[in-house]
C-alpha atoms as a PDB file:
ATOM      1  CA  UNK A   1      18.437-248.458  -2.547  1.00  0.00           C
ATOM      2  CA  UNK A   2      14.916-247.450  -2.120  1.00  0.00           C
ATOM      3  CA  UNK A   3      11.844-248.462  -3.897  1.00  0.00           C
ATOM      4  CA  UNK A   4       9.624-246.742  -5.623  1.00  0.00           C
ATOM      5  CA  UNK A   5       5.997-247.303  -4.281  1.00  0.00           C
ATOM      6  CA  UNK A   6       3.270-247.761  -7.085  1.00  0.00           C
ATOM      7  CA  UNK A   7       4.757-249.467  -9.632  1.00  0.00           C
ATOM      8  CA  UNK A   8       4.864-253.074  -7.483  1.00  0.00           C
ATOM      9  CA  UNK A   9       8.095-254.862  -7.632  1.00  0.00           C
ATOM     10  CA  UNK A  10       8.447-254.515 -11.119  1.00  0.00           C
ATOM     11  CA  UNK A  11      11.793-254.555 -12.711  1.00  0.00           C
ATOM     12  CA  UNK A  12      14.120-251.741 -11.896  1.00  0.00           C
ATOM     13  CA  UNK A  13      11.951-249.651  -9.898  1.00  0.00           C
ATOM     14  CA  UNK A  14      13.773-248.400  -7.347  1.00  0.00           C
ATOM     15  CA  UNK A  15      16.660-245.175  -7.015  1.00  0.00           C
ATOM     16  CA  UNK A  16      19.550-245.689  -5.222  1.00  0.00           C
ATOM     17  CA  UNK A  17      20.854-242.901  -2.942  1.00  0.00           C
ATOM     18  CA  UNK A  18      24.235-242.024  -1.610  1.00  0.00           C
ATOM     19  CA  UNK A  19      24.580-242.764   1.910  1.00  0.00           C
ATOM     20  CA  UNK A  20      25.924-240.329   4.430  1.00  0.00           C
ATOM     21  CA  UNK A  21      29.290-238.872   3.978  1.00  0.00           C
ATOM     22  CA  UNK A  22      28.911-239.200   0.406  1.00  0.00           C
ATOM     23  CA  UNK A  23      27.605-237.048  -2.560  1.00  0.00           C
ATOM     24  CA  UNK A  24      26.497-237.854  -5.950  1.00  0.00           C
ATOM     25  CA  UNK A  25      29.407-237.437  -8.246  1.00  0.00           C
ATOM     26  CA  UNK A  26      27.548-235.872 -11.328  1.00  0.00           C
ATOM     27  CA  UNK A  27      27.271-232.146  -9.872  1.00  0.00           C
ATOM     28  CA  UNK A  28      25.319-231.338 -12.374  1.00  0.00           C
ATOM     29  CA  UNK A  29      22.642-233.748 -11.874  1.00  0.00           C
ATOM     30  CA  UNK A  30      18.795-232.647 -11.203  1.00  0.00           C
ATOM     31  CA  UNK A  31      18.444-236.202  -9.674  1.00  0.00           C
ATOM     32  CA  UNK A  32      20.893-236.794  -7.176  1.00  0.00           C
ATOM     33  CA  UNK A  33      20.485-240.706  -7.187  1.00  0.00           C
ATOM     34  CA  UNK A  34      21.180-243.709  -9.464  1.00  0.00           C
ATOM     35  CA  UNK A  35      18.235-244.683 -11.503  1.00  0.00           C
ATOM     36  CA  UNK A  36      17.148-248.597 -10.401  1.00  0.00           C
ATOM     37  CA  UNK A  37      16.752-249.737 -14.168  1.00  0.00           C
ATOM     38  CA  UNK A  38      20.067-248.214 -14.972  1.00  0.00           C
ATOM     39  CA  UNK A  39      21.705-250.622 -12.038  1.00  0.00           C
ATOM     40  CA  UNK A  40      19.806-253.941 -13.551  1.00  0.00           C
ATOM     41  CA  UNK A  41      20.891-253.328 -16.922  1.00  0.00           C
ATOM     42  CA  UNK A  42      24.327-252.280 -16.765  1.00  0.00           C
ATOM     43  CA  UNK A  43      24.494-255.817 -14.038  1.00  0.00           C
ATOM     44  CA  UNK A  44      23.041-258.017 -16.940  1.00  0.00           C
ATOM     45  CA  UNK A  45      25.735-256.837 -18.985  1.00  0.00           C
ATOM     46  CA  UNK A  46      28.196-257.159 -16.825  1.00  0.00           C
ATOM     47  CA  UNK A  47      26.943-260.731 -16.031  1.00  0.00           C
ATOM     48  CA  UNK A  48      26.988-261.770 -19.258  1.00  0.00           C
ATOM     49  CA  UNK A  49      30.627-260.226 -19.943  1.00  0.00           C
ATOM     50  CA  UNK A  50      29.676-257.556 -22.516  1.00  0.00           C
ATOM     51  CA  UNK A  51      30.728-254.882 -20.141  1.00  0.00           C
ATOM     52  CA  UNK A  52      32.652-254.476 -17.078  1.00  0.00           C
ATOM     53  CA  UNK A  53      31.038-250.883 -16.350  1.00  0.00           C
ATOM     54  CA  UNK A  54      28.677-251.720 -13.598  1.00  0.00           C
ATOM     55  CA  UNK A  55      31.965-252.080 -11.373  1.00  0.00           C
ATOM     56  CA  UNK A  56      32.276-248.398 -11.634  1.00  0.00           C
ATOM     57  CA  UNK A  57      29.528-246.758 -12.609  1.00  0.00           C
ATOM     58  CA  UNK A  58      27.559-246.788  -9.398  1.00  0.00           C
ATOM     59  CA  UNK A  59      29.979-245.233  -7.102  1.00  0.00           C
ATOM     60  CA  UNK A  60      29.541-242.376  -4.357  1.00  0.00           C
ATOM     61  CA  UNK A  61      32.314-240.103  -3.819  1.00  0.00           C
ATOM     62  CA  UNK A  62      33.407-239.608   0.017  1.00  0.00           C
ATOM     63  CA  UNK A  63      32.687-235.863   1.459  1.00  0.00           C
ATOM     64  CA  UNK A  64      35.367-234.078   2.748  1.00  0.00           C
ATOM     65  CA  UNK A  65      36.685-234.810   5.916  1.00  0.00           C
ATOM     66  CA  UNK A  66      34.884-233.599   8.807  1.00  0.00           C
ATOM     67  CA  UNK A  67      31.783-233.958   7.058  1.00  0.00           C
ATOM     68  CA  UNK A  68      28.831-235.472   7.715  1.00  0.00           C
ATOM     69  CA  UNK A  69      26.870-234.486   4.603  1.00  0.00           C
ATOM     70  CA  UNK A  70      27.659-232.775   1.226  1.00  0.00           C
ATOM     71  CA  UNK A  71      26.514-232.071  -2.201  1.00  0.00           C
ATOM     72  CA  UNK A  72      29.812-232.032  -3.893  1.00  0.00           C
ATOM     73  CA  UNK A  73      33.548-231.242  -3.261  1.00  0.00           C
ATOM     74  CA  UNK A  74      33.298-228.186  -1.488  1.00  0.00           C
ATOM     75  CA  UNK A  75      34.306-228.396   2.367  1.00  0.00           C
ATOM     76  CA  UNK A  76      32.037-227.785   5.294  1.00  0.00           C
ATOM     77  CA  UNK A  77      34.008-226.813   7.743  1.00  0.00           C
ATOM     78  CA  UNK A  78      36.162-223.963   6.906  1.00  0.00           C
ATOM     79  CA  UNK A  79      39.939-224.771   6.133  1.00  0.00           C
ATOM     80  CA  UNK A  80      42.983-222.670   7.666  1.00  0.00           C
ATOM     81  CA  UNK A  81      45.142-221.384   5.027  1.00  0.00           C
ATOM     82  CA  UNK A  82      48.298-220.044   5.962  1.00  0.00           C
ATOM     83  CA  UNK A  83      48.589-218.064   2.970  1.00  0.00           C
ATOM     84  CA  UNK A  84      45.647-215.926   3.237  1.00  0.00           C
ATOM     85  CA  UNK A  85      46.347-214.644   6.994  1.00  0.00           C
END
């Protein structure tokens, strides 16, 4: 997670991104990053039991193998398929 300069260390303020050889799993997204606030709150809850969602919510998905970076499912590297020849 990064933070977000000009705000101080206030509450929240920070956006976690995906580390290599893993995407964003909301392809529709504009931000591809999970919002700091969104993290602390969804923690309190879980902390005080009234949900268990921050133990999923937060999750990168893993690119495709061979890849280094991605935005999604799609592969990189192109795939041989023995049907197409």
């Amino acid at each position: 997670c990064v933070h977000i300069p000009g705000n101080g260390f206030a509450w929240g303020n920070y956006q976690c991104h995906c580390s290599n050889g893993f995407y964003y799993p909301e392809d529709l997204a504009v931000d591809k990053y999970f919002d700091g606030e969104n993290v602390e709150k969804l923690y309190l809850d879980y902390v005080q039991n009234m949900s268990s969602d921050y133990l999923t919510s937060f999750q990168c998905l893993p690119c495709r193998k061979g890849c280094e970076e991605c935005e999604g499912e799609v592969p990189c590297i192109v795939e041989y398929n023995v049907l197409l020849r």
